[in-house]
N, C-alpha and C. Protein backbone atom coordinates (compact mmCIF):
# COMPACT_ATOMS: atom_id res chain seq x y z
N UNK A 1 8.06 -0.46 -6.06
CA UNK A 1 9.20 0.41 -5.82
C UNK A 1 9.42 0.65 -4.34
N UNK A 2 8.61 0.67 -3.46
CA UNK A 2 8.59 0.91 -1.88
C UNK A 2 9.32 -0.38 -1.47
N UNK A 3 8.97 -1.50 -2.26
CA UNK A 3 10.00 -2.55 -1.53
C UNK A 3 11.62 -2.55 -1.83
N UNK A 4 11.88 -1.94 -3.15
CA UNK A 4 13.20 -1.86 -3.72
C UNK A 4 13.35 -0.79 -2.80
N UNK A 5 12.97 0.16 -2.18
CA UNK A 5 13.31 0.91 -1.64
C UNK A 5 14.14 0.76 0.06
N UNK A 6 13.43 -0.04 0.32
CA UNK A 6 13.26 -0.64 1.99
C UNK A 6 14.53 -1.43 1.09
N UNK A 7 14.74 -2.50 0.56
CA UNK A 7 16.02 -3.18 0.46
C UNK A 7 17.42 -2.55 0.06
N UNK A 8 17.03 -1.19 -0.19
CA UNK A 8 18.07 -0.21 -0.64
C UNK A 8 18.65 0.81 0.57
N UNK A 9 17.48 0.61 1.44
CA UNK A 9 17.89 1.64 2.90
C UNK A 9 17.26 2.80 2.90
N UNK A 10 16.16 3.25 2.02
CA UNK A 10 15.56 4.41 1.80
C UNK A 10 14.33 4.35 2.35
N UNK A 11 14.10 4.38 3.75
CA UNK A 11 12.82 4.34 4.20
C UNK A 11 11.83 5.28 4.15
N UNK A 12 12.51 6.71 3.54
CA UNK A 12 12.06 7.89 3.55
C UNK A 12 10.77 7.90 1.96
N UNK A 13 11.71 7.10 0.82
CA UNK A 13 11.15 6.81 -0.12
C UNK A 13 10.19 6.12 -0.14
N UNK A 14 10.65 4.75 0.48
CA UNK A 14 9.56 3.77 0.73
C UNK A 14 8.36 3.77 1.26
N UNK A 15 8.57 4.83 2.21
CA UNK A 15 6.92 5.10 2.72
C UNK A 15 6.25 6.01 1.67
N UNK A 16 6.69 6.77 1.15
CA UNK A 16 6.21 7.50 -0.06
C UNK A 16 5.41 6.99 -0.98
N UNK A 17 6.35 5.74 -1.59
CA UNK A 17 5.76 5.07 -2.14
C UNK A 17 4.72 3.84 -1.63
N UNK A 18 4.97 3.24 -0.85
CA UNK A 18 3.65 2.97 0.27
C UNK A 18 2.72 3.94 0.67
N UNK A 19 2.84 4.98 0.51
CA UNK A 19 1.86 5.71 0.80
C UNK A 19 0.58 5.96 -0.38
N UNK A 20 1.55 5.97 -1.60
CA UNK A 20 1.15 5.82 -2.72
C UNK A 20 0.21 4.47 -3.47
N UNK A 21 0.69 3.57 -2.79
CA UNK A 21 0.36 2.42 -3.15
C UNK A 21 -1.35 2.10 -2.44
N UNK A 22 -1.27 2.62 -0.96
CA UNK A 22 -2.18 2.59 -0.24
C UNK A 22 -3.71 3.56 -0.62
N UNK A 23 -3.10 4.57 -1.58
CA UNK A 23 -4.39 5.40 -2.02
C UNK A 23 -5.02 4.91 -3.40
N UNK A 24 -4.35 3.99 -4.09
CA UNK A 24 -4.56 3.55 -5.10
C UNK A 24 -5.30 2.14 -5.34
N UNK A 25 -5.25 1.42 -3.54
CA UNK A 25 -5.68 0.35 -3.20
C UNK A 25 -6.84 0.55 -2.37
N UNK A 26 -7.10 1.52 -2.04
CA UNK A 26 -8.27 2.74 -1.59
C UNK A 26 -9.18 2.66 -2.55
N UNK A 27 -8.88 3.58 -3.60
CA UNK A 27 -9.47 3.41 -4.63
C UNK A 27 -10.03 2.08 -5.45
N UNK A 28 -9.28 1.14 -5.26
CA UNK A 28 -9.77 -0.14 -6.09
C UNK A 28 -10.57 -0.55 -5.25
N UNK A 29 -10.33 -0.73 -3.73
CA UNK A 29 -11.58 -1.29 -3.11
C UNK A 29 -13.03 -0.76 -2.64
N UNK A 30 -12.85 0.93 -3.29
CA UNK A 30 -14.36 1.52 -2.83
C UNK A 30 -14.73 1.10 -4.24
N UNK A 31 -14.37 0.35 -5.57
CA UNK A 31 -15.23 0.20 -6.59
C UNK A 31 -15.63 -1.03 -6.65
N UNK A 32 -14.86 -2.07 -6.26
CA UNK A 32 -15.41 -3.40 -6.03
C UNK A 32 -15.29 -4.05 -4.70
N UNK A 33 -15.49 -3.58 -3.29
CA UNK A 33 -15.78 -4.12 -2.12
C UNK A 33 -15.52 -5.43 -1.53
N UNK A 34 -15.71 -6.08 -2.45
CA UNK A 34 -15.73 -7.67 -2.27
C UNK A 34 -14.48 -7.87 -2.82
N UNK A 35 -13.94 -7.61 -3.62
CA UNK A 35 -12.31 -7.83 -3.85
C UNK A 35 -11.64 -7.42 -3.66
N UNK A 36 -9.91 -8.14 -3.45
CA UNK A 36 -8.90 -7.43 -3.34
C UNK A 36 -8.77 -7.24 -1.94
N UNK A 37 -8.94 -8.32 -1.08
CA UNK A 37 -8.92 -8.88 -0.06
C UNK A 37 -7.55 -8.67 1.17
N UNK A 38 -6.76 -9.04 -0.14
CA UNK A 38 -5.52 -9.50 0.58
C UNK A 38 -5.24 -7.79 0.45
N UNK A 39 -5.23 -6.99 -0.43
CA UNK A 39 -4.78 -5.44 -0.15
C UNK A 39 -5.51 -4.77 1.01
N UNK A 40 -7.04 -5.20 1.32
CA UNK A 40 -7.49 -4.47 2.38
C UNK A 40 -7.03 -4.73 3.68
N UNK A 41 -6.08 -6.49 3.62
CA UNK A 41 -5.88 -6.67 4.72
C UNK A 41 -4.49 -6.25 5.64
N UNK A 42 -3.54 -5.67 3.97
CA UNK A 42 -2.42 -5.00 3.84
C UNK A 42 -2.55 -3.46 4.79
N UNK A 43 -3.70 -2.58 4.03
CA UNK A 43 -4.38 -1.58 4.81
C UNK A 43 -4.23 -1.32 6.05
N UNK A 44 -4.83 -2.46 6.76
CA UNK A 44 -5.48 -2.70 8.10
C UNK A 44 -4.53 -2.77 8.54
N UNK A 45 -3.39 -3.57 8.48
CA UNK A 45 -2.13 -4.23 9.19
C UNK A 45 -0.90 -3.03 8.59
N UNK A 46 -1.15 -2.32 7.74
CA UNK A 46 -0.20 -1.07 8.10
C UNK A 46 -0.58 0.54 8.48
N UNK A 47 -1.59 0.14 8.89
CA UNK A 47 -2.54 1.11 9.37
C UNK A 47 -2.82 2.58 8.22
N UNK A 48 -2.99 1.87 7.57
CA UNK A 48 -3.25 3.30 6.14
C UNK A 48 -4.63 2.77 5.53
């Protein structure tokens, strides 16, 4: 939804929901460490 958002002009939303997305990808990677690679590297590179 953060990307439908950004293509809609709602950046206000979109980070919301990126923000959202980022605590939930938090969560998946303190349970399996070794995976989910490409989200930690999402993390890093949007600084969340």
């Amino acid at each position: 939804r953060g990307e439908q958002a950004i293509r809609q002009g709602d950046s206000e939303i979109a980070e919301a929901w990126s923000d959202q997305a980022a605590e939930y990808w938090k969560q998946a990677i303190s349970l399996t460490p070794g995976n989910y690679i490409e989200a930690h590297n999402w993390l890093k590179i949007t600084g969340r």
